[in-house]
C-alpha atoms as a PDB file:
ATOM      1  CA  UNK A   1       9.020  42.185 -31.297  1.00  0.00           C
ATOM      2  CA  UNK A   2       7.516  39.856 -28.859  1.00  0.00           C
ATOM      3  CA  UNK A   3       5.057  37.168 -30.035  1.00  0.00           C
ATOM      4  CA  UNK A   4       2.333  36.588 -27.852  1.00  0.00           C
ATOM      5  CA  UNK A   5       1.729  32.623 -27.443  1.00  0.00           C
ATOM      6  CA  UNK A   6      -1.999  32.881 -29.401  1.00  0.00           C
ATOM      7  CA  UNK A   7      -0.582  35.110 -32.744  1.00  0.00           C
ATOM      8  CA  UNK A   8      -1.782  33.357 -35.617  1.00  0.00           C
ATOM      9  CA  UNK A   9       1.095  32.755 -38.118  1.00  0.00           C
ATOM     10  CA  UNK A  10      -0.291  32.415 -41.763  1.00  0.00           C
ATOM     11  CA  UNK A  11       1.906  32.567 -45.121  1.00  0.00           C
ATOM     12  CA  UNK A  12       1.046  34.758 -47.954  1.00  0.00           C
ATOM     13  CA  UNK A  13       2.329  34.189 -51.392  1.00  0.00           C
ATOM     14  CA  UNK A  14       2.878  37.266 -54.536  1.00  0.00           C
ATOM     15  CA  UNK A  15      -0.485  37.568 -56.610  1.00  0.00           C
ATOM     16  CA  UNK A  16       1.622  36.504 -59.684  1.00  0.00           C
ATOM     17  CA  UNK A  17       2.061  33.359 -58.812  1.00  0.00           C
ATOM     18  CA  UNK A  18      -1.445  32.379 -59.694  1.00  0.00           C
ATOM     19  CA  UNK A  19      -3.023  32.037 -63.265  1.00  0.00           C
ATOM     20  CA  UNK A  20      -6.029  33.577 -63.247  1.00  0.00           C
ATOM     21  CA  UNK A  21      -8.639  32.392 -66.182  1.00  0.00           C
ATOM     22  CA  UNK A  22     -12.356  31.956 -67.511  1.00  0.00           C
ATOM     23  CA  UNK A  23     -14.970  29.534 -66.580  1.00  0.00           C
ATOM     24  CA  UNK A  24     -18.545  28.983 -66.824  1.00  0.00           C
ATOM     25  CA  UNK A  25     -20.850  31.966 -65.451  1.00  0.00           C
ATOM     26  CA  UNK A  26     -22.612  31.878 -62.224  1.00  0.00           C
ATOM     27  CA  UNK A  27     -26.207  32.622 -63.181  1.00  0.00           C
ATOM     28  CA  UNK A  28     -28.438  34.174 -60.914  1.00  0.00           C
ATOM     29  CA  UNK A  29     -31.321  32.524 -59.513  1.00  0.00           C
ATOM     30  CA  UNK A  30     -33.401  36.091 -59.515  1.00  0.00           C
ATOM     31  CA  UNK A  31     -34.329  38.669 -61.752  1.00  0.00           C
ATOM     32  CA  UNK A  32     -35.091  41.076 -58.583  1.00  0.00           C
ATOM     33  CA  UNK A  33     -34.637  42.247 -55.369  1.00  0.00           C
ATOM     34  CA  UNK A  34     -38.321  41.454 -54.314  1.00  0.00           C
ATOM     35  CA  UNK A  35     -38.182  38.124 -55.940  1.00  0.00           C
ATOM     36  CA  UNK A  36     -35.459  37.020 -53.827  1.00  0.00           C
ATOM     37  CA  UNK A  37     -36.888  38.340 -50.774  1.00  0.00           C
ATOM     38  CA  UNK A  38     -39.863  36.089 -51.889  1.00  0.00           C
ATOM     39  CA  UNK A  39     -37.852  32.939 -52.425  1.00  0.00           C
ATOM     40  CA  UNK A  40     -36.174  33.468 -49.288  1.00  0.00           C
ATOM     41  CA  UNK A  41     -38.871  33.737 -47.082  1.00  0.00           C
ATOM     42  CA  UNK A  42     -39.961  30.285 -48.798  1.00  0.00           C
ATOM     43  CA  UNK A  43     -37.019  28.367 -48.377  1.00  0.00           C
ATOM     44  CA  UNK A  44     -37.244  29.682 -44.352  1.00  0.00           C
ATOM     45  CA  UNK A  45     -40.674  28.433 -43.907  1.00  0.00           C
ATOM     46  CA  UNK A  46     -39.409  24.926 -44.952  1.00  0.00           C
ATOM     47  CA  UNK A  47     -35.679  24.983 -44.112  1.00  0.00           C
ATOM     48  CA  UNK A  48     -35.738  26.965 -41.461  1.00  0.00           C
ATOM     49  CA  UNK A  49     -32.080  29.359 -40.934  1.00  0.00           C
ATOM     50  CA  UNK A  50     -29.660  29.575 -44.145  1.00  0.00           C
ATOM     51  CA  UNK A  51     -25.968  29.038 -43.546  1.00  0.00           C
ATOM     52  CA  UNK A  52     -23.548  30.559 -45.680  1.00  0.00           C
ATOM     53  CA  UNK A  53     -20.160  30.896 -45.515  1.00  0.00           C
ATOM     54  CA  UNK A  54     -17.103  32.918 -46.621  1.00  0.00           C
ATOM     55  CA  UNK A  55     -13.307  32.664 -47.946  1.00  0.00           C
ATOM     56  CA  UNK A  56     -10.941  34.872 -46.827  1.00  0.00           C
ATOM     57  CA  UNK A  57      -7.800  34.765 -49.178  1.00  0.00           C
ATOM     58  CA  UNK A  58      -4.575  36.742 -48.775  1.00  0.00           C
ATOM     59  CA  UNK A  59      -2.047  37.672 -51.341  1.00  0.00           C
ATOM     60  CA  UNK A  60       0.287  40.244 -51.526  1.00  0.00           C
ATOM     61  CA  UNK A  61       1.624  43.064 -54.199  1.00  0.00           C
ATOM     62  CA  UNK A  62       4.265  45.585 -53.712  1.00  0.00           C
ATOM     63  CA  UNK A  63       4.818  43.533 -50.489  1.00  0.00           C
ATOM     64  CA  UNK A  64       1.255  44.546 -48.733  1.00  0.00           C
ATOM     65  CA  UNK A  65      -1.385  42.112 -48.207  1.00  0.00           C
ATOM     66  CA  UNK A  66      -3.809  42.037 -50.539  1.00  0.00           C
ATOM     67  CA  UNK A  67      -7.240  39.786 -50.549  1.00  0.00           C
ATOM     68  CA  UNK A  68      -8.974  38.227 -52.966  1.00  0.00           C
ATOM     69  CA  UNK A  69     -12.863  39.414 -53.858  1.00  0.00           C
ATOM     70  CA  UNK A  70     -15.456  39.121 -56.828  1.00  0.00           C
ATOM     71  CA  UNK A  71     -17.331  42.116 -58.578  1.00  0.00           C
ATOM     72  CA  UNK A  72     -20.421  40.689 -60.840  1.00  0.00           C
ATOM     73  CA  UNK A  73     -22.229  43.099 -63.385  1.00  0.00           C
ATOM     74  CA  UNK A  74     -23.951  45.312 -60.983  1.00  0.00           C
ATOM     75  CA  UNK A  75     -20.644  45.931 -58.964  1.00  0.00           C
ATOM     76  CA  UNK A  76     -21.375  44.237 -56.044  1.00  0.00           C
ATOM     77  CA  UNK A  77     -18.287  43.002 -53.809  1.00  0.00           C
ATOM     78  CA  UNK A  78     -18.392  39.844 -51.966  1.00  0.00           C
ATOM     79  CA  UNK A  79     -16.185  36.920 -50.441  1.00  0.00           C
ATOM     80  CA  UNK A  80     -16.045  33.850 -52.790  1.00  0.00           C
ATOM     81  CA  UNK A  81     -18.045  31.306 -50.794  1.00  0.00           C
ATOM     82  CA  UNK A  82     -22.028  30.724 -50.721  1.00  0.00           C
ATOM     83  CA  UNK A  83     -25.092  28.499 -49.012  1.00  0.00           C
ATOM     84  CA  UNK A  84     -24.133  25.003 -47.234  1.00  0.00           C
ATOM     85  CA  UNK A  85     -26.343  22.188 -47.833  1.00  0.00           C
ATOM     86  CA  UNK A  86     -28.559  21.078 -45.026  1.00  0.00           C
ATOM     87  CA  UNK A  87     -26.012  19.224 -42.216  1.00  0.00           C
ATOM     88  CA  UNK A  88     -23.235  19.794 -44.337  1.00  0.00           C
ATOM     89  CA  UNK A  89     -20.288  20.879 -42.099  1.00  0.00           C
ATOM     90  CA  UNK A  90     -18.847  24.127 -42.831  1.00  0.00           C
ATOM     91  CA  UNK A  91     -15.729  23.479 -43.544  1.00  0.00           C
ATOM     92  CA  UNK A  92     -16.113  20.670 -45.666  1.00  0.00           C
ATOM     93  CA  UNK A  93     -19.092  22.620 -47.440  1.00  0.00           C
ATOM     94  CA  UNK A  94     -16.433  25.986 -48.264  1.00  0.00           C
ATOM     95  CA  UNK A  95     -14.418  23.738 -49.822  1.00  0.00           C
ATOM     96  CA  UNK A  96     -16.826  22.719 -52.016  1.00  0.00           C
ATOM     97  CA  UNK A  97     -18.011  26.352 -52.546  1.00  0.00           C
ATOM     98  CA  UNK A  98     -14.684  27.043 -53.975  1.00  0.00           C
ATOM     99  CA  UNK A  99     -13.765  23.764 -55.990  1.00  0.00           C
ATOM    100  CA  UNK A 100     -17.493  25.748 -57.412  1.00  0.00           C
ATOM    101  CA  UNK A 101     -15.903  29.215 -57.837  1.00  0.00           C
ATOM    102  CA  UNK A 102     -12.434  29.256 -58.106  1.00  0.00           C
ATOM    103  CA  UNK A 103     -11.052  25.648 -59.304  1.00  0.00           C
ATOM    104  CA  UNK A 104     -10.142  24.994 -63.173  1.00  0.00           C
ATOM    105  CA  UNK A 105     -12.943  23.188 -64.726  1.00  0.00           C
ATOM    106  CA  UNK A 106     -10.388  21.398 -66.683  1.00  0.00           C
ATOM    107  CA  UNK A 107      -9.055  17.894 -65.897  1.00  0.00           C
ATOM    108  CA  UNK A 108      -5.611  18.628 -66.290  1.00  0.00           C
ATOM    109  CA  UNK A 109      -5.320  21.258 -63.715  1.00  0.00           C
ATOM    110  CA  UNK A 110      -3.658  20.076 -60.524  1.00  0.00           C
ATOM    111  CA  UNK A 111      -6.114  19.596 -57.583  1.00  0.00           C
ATOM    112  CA  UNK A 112      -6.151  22.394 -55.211  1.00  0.00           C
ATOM    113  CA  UNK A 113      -5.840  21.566 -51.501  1.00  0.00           C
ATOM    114  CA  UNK A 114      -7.955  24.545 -49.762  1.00  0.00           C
ATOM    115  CA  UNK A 115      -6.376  24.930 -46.293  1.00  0.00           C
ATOM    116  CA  UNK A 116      -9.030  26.554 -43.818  1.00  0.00           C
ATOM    117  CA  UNK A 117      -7.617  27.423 -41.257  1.00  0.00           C
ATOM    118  CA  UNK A 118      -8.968  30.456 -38.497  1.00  0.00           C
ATOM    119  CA  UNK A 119     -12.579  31.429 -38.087  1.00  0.00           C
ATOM    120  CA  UNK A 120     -12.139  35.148 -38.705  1.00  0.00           C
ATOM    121  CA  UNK A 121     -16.064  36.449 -38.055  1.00  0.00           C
ATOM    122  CA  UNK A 122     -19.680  34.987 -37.958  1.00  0.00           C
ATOM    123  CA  UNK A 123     -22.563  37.722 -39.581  1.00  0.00           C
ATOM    124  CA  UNK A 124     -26.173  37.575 -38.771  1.00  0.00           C
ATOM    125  CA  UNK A 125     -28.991  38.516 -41.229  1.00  0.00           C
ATOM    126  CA  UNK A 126     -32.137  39.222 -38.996  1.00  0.00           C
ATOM    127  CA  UNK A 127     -34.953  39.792 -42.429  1.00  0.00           C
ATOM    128  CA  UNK A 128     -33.880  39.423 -46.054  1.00  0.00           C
ATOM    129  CA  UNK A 129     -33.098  42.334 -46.623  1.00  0.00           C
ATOM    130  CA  UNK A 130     -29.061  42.894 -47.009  1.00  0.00           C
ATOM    131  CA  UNK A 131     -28.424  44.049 -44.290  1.00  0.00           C
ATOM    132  CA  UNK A 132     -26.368  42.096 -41.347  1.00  0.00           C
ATOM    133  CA  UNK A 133     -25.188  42.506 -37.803  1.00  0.00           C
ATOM    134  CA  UNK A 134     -21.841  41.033 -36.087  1.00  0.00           C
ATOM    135  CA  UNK A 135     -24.456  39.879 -33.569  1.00  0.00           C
ATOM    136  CA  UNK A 136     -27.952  38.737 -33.248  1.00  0.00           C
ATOM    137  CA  UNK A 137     -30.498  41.903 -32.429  1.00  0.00           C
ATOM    138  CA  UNK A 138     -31.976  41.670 -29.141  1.00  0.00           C
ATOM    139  CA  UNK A 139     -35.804  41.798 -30.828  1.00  0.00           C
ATOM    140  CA  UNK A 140     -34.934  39.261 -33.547  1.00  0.00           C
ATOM    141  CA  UNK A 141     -35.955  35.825 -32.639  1.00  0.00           C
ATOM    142  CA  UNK A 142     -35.814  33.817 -35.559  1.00  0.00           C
ATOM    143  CA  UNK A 143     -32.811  35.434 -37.751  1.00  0.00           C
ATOM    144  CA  UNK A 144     -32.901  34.401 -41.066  1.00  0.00           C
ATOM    145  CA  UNK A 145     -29.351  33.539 -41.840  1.00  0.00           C
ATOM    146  CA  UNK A 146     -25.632  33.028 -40.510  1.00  0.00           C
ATOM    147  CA  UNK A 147     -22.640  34.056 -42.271  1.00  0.00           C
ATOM    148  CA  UNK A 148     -19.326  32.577 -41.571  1.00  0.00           C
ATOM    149  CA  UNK A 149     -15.922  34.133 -42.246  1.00  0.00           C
ATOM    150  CA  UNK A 150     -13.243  31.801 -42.870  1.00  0.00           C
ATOM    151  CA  UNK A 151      -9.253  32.433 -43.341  1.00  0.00           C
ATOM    152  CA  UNK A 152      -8.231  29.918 -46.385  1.00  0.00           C
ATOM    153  CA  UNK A 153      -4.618  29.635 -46.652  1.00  0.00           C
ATOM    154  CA  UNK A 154      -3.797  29.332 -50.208  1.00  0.00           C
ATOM    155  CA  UNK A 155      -0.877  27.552 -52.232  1.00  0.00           C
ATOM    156  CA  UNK A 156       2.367  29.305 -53.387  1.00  0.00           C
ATOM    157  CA  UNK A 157       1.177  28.615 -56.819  1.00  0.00           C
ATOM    158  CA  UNK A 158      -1.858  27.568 -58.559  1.00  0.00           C
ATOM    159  CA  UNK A 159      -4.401  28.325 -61.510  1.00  0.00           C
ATOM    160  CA  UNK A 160      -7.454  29.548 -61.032  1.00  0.00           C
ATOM    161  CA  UNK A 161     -10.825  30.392 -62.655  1.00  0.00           C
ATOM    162  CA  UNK A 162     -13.063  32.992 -62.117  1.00  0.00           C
ATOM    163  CA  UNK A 163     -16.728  32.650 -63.370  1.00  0.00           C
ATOM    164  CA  UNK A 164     -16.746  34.768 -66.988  1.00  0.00           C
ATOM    165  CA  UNK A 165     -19.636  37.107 -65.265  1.00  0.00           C
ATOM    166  CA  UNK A 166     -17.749  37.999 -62.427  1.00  0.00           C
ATOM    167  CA  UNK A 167     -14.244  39.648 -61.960  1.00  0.00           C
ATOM    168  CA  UNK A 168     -11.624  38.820 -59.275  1.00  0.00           C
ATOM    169  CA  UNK A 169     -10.040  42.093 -57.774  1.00  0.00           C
ATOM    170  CA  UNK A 170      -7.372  41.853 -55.267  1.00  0.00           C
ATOM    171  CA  UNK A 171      -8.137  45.178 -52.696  1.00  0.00           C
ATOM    172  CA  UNK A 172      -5.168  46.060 -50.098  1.00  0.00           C
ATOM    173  CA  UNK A 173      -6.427  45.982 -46.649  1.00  0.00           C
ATOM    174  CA  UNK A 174      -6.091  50.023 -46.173  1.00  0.00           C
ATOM    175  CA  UNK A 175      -9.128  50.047 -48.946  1.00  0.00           C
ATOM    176  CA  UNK A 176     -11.820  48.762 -46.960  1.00  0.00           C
ATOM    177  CA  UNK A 177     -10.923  49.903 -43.559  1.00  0.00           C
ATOM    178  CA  UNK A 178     -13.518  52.753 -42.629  1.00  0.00           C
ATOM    179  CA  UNK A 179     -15.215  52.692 -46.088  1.00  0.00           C
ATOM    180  CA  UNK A 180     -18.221  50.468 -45.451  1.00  0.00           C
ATOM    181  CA  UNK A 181     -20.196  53.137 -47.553  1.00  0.00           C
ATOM    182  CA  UNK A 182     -18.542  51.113 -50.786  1.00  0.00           C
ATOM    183  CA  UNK A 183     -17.705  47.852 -49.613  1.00  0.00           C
ATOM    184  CA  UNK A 184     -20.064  47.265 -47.556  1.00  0.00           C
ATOM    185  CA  UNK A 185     -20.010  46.500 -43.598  1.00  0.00           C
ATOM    186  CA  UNK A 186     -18.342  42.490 -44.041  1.00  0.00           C
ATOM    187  CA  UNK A 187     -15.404  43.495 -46.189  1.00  0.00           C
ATOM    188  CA  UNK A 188     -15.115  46.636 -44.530  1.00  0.00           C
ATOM    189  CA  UNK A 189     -14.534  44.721 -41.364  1.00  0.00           C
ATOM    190  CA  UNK A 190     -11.655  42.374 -42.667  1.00  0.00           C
ATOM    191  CA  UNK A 191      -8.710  44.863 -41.633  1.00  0.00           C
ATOM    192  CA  UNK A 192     -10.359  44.651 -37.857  1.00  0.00           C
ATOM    193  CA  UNK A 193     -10.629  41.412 -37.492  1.00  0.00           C
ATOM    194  CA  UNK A 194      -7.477  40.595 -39.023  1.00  0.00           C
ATOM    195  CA  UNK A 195      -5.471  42.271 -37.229  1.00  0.00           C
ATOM    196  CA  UNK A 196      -4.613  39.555 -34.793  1.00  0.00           C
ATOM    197  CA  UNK A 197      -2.987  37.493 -37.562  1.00  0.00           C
ATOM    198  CA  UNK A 198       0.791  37.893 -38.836  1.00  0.00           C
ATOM    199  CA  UNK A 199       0.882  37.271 -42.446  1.00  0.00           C
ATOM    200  CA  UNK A 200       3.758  36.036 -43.668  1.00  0.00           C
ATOM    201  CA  UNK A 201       5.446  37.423 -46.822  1.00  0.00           C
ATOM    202  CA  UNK A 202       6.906  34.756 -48.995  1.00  0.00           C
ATOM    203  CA  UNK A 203       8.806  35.179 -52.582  1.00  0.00           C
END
């Protein structure tokens, strides 16, 4: 099959080769809906546009490609990743967000080298509200907040922890294609946008 001179090559390693375990829980900073919305709108006044961003991470079982998401309590599927600091690069600021989410808390664990590699999508949020748009609406001036998609390469082999009030639930691709109704309209996205990469299989 011919290889056109921009395919993206990335490898993807079996979902038993990591350790999955425990860590501290990821409390939530609301109790509500309507008090986020309210602590939001807050934070815009005096910070002006959140950035966020998003970790992409392949695996595969029975030799399909899998990826990597989190369910908390109230079954609600997202993307590890989360809110950069003001001027921090994104990049450098996803990496943090997953040392946060996904690396051992323990000392002896070996560091994990997160290898970010393609900008897969970028999300706009034009209110508070959840929903978002692959594009900024033509009547929405000031959008609230940008949502970056990034493909993270991971190791052949690690350990990693999940927070103890979430669950990590690897979803083949063929799940969330046409079924934003339960995965809402980012993850059910991922098999588009992916397409243009060849994942790799490895043993």
């Amino acid at each position: 099959m011919t290889e056109f001179p921009h395919t993206i090559n990335i490898d993807v390693f079996p979902m038993s080769g990591y350790d999955i375990g425990e860590k501290e829980p990821i409390l939530k900073k609301d109790t509500s809906k309507s008090q986020r919305v309210i602590r939001l709108a807050k934070k815009f006044e005096i910070e002006g546009i959140r950035r966020s961003v998003e970790a992409i991470l392949v695996v595969h079982k029975h030799n399909f490609p899998h990826i990597l998401i989190f369910s908390d309590t109230e079954k609600n599927y997202f993307l590890p990743g989360g809110r950069l600091r003001k001027d921090e690069d994104e990049v450098e600021g996803l990496k943090r967000k997953l040392q946060t989410k996904l690396h051992p808390d323990l000392l002896q664990h070996d560091q994990i080298e997160w290898e970010v590699s393609e900008q897969i999508a970028v999300w706009w949020r034009p209110n508070f509200e959840d929903t978002v748009f692959p594009y900024i609406p033509p009547h929405i001036t000031k959008p609230k907040e940008v949502i970056t998609q990034y493909l993270v390469q991971l190791p052949k082999t690690c350990s990693l922890s999940v927070p103890e009030n979430y669950q990590m639930l690897a979803i083949p691709f063929f799940e969330f294609y046409d079924n934003a109704h339960r995965w809402g309209s980012r993850l059910e996205s991922l098999p588009r946008n992916l397409s243009r990469i060849k994942f790799n299989l490895k043993d």
